[in-house]
PDB file of N, CA and C in Angstrom:
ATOM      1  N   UNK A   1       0.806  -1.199   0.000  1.00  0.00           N
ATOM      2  CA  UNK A   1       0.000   0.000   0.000  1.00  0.00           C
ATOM      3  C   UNK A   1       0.839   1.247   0.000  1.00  0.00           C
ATOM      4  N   UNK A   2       0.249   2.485  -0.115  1.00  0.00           N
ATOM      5  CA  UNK A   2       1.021   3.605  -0.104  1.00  0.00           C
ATOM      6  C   UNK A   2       1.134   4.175   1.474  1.00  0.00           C
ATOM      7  N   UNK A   3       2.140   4.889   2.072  1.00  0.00           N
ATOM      8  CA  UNK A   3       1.813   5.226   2.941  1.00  0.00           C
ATOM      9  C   UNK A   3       1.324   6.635   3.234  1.00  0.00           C
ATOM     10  N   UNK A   4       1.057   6.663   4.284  1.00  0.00           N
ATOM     11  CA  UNK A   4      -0.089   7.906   3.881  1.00  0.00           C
ATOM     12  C   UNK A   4       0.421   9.039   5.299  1.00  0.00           C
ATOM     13  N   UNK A   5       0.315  10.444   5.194  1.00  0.00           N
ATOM     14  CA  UNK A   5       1.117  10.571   6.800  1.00  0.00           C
ATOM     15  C   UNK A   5      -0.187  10.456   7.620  1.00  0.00           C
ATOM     16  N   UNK A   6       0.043  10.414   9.013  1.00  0.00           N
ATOM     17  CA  UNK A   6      -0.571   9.981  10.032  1.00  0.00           C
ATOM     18  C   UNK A   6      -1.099  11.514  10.449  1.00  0.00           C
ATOM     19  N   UNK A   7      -2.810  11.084  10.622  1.00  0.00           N
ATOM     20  CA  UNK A   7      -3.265  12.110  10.910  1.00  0.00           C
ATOM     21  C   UNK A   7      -3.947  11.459  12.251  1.00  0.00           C
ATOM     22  N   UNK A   8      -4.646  12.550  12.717  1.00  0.00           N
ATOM     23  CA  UNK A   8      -5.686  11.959  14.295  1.00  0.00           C
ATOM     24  C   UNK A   8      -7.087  11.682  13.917  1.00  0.00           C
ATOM     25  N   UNK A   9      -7.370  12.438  12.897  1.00  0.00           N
ATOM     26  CA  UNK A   9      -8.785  11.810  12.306  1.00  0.00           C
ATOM     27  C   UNK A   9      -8.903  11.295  10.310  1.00  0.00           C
ATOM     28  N   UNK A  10      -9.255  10.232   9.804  1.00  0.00           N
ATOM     29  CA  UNK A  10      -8.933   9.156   9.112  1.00  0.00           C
ATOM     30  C   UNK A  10     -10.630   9.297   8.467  1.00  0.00           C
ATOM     31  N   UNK A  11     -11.070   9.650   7.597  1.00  0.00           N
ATOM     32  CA  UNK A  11     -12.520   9.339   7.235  1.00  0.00           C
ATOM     33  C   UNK A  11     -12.261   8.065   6.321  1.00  0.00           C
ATOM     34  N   UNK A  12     -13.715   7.237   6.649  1.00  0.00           N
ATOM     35  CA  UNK A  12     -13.465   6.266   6.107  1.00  0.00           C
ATOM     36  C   UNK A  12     -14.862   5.884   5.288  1.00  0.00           C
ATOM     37  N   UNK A  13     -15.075   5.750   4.356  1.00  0.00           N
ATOM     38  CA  UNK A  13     -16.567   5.414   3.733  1.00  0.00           C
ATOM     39  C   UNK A  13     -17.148   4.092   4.238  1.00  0.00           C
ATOM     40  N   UNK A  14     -18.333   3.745   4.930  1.00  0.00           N
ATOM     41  CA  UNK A  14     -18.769   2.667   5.059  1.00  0.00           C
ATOM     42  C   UNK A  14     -20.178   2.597   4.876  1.00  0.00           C
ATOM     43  N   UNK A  15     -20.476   1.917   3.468  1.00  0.00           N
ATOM     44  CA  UNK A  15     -21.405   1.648   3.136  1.00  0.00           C
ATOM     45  C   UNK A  15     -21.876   2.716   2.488  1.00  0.00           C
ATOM     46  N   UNK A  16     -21.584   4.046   1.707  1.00  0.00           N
ATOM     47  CA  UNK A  16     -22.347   4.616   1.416  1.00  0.00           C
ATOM     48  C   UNK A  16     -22.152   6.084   2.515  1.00  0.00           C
ATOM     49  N   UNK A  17     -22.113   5.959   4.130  1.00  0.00           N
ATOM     50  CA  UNK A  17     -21.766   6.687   5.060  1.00  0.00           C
ATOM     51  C   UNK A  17     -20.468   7.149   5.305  1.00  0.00           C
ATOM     52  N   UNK A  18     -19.768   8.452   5.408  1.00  0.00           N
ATOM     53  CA  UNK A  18     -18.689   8.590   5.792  1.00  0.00           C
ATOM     54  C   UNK A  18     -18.826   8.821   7.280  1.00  0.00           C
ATOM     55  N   UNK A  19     -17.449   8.361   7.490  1.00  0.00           N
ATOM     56  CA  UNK A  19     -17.734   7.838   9.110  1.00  0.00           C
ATOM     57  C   UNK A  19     -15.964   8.329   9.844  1.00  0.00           C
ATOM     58  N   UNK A  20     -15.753   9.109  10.379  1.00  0.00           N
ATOM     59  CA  UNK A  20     -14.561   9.777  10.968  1.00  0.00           C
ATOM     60  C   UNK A  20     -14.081   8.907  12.125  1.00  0.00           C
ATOM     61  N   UNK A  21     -12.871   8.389  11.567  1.00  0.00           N
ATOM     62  CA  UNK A  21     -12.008   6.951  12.550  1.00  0.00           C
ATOM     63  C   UNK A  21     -10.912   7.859  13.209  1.00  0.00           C
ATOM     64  N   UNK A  22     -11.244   7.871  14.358  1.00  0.00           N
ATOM     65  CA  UNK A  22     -10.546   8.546  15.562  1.00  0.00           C
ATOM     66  C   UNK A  22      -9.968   7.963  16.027  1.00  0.00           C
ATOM     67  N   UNK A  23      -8.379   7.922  16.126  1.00  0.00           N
ATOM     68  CA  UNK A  23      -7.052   7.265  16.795  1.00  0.00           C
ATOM     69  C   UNK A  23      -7.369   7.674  18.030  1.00  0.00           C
ATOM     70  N   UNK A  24      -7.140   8.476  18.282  1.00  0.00           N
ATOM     71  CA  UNK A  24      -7.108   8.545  19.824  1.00  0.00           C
ATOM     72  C   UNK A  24      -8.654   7.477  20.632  1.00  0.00           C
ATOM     73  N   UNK A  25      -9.653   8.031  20.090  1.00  0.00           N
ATOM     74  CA  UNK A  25     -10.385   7.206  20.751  1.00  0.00           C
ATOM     75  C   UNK A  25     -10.804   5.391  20.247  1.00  0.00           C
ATOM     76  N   UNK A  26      -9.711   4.825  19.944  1.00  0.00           N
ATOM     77  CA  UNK A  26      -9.925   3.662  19.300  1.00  0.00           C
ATOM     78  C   UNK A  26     -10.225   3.434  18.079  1.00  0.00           C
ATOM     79  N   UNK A  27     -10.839   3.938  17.551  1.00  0.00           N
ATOM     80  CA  UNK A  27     -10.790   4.079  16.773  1.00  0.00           C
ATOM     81  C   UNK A  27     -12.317   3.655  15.855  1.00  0.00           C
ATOM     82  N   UNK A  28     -13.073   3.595  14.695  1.00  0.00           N
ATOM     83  CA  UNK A  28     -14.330   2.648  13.830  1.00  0.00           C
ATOM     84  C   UNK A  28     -13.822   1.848  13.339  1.00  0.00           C
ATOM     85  N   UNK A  29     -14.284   0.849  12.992  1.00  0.00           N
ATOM     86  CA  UNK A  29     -14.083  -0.304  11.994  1.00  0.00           C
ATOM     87  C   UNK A  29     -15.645  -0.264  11.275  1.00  0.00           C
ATOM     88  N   UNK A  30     -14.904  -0.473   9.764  1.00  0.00           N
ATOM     89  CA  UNK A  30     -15.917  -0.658   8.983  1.00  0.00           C
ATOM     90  C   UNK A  30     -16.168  -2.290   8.418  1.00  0.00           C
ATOM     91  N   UNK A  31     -17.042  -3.086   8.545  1.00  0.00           N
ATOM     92  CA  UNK A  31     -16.660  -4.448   8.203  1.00  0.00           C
ATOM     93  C   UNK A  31     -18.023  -4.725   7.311  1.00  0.00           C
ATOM     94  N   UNK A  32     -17.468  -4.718   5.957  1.00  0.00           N
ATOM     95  CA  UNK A  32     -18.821  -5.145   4.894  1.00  0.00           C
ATOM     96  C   UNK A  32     -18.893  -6.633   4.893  1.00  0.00           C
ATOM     97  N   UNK A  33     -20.408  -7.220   4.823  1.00  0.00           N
ATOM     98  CA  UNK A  33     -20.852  -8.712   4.555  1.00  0.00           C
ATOM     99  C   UNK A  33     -21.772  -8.812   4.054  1.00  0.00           C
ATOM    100  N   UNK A  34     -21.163  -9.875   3.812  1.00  0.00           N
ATOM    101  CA  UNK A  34     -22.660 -10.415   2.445  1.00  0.00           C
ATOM    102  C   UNK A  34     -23.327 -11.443   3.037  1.00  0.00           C
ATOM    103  N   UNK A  35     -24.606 -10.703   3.184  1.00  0.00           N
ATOM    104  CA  UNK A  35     -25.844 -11.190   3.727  1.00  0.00           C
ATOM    105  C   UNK A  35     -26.989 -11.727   2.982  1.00  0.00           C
ATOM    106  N   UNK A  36     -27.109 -13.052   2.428  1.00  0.00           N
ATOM    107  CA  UNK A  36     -27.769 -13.604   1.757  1.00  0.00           C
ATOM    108  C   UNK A  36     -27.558 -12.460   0.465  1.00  0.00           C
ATOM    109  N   UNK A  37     -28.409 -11.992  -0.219  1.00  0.00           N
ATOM    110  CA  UNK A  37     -27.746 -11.496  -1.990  1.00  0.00           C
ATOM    111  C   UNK A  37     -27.222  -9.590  -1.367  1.00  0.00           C
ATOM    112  N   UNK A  38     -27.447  -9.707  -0.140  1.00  0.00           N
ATOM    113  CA  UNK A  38     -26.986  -8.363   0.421  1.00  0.00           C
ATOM    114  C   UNK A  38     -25.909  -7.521   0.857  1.00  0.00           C
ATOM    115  N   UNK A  39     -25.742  -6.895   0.348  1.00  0.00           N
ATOM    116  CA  UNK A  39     -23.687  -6.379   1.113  1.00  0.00           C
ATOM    117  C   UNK A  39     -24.253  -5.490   1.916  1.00  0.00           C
ATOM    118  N   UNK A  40     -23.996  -5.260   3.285  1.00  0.00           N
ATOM    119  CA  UNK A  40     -24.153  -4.863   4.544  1.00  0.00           C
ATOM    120  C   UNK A  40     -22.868  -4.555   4.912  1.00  0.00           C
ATOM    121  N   UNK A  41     -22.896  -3.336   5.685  1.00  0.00           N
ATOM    122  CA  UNK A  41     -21.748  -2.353   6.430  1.00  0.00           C
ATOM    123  C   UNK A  41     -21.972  -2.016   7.399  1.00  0.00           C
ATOM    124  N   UNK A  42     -21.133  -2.925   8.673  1.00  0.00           N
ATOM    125  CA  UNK A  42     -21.342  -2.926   9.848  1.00  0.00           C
ATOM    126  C   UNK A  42     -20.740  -1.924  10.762  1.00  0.00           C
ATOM    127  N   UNK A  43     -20.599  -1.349  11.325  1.00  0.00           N
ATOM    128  CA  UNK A  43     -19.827   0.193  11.686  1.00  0.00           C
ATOM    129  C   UNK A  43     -19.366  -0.385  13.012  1.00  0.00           C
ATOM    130  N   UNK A  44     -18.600  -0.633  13.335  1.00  0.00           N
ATOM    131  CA  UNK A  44     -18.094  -0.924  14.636  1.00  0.00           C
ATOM    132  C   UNK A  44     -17.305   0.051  15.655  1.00  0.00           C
ATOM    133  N   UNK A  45     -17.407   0.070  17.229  1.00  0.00           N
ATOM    134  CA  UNK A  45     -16.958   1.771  17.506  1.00  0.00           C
ATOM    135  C   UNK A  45     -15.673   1.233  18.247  1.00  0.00           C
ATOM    136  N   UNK A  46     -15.296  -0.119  18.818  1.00  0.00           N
ATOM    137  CA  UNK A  46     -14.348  -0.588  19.560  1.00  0.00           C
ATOM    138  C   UNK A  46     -13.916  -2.107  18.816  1.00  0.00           C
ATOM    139  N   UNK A  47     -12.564  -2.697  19.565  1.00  0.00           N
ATOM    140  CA  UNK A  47     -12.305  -3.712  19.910  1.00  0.00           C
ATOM    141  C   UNK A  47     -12.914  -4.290  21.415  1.00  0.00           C
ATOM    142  N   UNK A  48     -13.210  -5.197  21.232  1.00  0.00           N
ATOM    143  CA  UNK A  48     -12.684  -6.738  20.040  1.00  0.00           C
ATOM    144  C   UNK A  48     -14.594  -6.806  19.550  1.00  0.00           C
ATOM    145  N   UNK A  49     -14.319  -6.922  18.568  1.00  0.00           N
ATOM    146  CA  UNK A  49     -15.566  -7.586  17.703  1.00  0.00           C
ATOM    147  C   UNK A  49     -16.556  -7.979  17.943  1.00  0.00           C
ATOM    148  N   UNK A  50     -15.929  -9.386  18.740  1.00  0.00           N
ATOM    149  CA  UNK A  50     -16.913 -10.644  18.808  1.00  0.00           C
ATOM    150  C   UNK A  50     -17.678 -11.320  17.930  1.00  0.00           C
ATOM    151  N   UNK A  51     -16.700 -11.374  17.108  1.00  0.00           N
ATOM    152  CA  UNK A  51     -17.057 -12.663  15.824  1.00  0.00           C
ATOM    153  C   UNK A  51     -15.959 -13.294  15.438  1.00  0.00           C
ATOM    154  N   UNK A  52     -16.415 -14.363  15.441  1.00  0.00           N
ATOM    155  CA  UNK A  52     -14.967 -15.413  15.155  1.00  0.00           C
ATOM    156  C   UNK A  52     -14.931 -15.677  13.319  1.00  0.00           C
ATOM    157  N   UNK A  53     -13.946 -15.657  12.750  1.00  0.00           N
ATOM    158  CA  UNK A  53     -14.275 -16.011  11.450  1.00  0.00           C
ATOM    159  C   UNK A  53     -13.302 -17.254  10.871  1.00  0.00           C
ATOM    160  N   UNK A  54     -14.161 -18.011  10.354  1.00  0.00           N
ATOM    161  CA  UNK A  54     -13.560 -19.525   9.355  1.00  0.00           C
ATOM    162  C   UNK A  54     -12.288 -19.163   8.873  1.00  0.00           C
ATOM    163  N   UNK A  55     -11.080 -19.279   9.118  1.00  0.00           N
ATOM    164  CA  UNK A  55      -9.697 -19.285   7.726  1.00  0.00           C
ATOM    165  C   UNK A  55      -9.940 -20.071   6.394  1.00  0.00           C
ATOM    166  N   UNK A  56     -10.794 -19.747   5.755  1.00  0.00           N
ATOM    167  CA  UNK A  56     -10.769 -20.592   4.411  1.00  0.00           C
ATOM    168  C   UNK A  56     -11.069 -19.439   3.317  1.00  0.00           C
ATOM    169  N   UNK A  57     -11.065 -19.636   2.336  1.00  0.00           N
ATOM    170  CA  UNK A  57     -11.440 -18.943   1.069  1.00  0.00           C
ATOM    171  C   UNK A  57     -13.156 -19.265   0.345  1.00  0.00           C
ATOM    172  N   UNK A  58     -14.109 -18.594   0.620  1.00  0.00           N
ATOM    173  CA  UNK A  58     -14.030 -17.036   1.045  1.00  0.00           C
ATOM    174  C   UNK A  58     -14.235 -17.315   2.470  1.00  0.00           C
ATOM    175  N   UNK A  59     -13.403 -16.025   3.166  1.00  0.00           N
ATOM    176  CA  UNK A  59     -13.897 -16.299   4.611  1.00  0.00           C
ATOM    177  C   UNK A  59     -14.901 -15.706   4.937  1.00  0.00           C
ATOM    178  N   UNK A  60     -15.358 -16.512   5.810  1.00  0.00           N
ATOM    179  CA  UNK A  60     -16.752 -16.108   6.690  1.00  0.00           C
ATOM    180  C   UNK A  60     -17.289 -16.192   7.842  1.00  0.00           C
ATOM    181  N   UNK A  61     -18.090 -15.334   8.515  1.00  0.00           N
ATOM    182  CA  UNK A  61     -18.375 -15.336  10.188  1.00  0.00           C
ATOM    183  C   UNK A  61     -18.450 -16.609  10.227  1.00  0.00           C
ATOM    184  N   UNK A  62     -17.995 -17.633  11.392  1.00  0.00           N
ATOM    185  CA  UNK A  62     -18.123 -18.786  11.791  1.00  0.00           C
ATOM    186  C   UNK A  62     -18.710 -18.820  13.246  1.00  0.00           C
ATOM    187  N   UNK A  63     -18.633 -17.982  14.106  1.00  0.00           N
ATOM    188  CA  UNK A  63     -19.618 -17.259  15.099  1.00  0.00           C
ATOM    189  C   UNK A  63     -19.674 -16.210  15.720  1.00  0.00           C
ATOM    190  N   UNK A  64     -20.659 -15.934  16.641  1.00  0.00           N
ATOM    191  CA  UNK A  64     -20.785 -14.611  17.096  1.00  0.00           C
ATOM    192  C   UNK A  64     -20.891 -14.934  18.070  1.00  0.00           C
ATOM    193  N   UNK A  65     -20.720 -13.907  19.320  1.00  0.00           N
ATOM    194  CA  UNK A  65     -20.514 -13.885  20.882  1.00  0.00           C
ATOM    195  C   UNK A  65     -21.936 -13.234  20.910  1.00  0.00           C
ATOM    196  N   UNK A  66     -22.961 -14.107  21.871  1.00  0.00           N
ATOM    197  CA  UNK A  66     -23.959 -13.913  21.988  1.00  0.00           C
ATOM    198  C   UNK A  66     -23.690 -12.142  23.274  1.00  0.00           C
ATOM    199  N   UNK A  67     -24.653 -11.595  23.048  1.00  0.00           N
ATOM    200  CA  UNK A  67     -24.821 -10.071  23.850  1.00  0.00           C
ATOM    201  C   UNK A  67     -23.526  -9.136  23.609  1.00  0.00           C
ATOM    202  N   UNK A  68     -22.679  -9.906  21.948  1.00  0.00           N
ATOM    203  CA  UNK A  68     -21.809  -9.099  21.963  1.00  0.00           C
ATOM    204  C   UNK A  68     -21.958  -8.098  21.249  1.00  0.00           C
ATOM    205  N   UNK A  69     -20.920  -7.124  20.850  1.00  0.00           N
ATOM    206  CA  UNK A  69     -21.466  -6.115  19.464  1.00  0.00           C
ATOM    207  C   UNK A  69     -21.410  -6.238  18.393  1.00  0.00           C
ATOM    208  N   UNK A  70     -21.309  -7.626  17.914  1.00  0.00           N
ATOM    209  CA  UNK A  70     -21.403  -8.263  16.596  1.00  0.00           C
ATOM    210  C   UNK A  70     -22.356  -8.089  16.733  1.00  0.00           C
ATOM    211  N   UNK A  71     -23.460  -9.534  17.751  1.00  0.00           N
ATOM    212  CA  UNK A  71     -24.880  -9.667  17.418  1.00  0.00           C
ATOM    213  C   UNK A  71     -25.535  -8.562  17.464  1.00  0.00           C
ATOM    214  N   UNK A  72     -24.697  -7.317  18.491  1.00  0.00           N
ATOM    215  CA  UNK A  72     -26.286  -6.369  18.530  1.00  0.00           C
ATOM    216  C   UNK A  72     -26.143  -5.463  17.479  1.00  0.00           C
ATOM    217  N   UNK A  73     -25.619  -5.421  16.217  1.00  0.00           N
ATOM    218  CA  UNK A  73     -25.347  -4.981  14.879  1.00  0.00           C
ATOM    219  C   UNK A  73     -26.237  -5.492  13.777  1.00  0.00           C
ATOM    220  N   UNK A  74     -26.515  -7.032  14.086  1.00  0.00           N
ATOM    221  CA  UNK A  74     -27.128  -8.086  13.492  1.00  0.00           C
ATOM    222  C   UNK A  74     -26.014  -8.720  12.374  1.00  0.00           C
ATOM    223  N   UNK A  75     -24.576  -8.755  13.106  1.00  0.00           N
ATOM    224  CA  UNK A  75     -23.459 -10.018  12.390  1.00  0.00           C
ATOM    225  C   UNK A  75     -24.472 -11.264  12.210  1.00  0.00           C
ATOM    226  N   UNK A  76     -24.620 -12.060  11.454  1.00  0.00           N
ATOM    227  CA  UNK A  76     -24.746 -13.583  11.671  1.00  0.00           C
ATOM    228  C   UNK A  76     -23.864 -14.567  11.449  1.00  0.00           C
ATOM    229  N   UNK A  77     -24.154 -15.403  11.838  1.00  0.00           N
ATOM    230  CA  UNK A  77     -23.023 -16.868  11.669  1.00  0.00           C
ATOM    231  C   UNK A  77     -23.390 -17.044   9.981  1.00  0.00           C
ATOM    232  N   UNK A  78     -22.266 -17.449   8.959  1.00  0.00           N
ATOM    233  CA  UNK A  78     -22.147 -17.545   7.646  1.00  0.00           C
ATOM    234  C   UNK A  78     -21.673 -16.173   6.653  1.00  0.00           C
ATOM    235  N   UNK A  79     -22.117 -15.343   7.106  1.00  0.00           N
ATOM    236  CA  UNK A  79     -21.701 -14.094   6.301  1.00  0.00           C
ATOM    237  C   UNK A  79     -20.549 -14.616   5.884  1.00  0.00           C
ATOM    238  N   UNK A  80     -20.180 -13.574   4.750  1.00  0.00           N
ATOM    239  CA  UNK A  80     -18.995 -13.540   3.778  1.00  0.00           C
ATOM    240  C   UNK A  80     -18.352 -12.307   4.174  1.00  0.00           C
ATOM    241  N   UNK A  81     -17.028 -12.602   4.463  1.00  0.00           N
ATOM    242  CA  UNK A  81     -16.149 -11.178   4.868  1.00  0.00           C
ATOM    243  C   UNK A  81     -15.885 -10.737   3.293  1.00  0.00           C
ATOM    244  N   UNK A  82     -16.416  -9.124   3.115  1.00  0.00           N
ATOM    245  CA  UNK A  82     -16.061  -8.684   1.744  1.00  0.00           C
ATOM    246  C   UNK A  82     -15.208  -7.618   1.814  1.00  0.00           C
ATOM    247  N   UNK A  83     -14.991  -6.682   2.722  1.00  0.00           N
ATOM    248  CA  UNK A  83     -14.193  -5.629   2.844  1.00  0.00           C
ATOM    249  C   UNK A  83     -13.534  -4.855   3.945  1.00  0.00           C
ATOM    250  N   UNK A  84     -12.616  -4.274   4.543  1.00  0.00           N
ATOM    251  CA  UNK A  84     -12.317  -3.713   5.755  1.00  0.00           C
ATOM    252  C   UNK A  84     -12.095  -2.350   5.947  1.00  0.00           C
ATOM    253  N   UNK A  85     -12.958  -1.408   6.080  1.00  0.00           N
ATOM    254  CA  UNK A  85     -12.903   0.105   6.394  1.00  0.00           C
ATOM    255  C   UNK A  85     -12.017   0.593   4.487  1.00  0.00           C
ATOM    256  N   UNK A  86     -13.274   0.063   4.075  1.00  0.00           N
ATOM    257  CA  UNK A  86     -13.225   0.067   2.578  1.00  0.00           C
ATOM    258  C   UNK A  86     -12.163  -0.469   1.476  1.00  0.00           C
ATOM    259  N   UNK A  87     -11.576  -1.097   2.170  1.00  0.00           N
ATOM    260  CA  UNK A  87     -10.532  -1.994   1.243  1.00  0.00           C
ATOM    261  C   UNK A  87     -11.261  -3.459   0.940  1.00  0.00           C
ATOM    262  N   UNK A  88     -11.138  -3.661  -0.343  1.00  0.00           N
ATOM    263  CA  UNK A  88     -12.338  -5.353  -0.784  1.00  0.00           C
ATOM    264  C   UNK A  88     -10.601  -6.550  -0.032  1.00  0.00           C
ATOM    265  N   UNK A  89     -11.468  -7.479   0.499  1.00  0.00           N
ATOM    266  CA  UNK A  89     -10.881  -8.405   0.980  1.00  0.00           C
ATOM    267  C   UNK A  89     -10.881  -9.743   0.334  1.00  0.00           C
ATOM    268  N   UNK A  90     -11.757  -9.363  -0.787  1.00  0.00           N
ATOM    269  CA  UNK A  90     -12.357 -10.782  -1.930  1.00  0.00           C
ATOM    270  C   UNK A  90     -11.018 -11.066  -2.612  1.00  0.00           C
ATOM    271  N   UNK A  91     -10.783 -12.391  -2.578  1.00  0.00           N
ATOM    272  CA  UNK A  91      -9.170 -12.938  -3.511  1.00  0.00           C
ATOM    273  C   UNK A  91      -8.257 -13.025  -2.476  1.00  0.00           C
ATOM    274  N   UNK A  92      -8.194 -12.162  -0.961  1.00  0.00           N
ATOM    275  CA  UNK A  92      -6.707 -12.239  -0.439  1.00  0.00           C
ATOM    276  C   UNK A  92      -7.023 -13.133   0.926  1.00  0.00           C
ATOM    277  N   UNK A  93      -5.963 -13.767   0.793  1.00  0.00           N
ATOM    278  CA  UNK A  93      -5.388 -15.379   1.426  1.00  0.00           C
ATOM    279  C   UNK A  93      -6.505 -14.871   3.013  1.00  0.00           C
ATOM    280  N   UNK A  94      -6.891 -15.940   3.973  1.00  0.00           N
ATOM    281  CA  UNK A  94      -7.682 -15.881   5.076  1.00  0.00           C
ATOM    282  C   UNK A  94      -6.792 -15.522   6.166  1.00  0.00           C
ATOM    283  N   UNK A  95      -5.211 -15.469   6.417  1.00  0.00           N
ATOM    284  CA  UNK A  95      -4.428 -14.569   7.018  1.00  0.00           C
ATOM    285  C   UNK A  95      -4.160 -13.533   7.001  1.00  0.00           C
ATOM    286  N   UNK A  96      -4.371 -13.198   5.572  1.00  0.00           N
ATOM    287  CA  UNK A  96      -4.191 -11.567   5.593  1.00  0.00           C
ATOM    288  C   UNK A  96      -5.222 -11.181   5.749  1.00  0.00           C
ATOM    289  N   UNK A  97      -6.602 -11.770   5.484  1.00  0.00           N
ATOM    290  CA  UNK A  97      -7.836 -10.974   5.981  1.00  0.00           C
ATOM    291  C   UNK A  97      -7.985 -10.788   7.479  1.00  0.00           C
ATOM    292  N   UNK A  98      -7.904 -11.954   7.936  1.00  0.00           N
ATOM    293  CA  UNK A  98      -7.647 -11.841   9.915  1.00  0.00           C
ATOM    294  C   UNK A  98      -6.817 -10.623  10.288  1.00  0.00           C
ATOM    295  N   UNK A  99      -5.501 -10.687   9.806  1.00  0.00           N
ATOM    296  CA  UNK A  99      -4.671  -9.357   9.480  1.00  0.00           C
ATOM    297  C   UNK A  99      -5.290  -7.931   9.753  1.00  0.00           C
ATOM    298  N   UNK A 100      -5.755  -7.592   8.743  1.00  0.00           N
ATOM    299  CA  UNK A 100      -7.028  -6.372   8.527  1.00  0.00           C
ATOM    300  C   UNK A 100      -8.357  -6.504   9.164  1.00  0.00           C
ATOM    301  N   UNK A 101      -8.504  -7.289   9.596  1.00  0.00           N
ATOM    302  CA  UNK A 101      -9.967  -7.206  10.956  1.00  0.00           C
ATOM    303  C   UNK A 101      -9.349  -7.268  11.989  1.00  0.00           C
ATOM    304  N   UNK A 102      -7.915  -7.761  12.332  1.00  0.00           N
ATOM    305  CA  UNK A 102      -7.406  -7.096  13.921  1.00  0.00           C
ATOM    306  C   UNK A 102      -7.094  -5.730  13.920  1.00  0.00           C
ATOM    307  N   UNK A 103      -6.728  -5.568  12.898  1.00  0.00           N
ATOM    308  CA  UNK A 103      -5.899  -3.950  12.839  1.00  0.00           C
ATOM    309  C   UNK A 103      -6.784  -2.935  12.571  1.00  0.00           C
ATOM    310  N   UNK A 104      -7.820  -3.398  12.093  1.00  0.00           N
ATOM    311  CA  UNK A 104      -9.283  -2.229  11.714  1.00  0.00           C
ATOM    312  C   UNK A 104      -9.251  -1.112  12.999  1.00  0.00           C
ATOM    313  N   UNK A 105      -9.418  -1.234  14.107  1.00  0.00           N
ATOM    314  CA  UNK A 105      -9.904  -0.354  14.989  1.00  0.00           C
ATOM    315  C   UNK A 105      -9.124  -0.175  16.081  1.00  0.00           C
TER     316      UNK A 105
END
């Protein structure tokens, strides 16, 4: 990637919404899925997630932490991981996607 200089606030498009990713305060994660024929953009405001995801090609939610802020987003178990705070994740290996959903936020 290119590097970019480091600022304190980072806008990031998710879904259609621009959404201002604040370092200091942890930061958003943007995490798109494909929800039955649907691409959905989940806005996340902290770590950790609480969704576990499959290492295989394509990867996908394999579960969710019940009362966590996956489910109360409406993550489900099966989704397709498609993108991370707008970068497409479709084609790249299931380590480097894990990669970019730890480092999102």
């Amino acid at each position: 990637g290119v590097a970019e200089a480091a600022s304190k606030d980072t806008s990031i498009e998710c879904g259609g919404l621009e959404t201002v990713k604040e370092e200091a305060a942890g930061g958003i994660a943007c995490i798109t899925l494909l929800g039955g024929a649907d691409e959905v953009a989940f806005v996340f405001d902290r770590q950790p997630f609480q969704f576990k995801v499959k290492l295989e090609v394509p990867v996908r939610i394999s579960g969710v932490l019940p009362g966590g802020q996956a489910e109360a987003l409406g993550v489900r178990e099966g989704m397709q991981l498609l993108g991370v705070n707008g970068q497409s994740v479709v084609g790249l290996g299931p380590e480097e996607v894990l990669r970019l959903v730890q480092s999102a936020a």
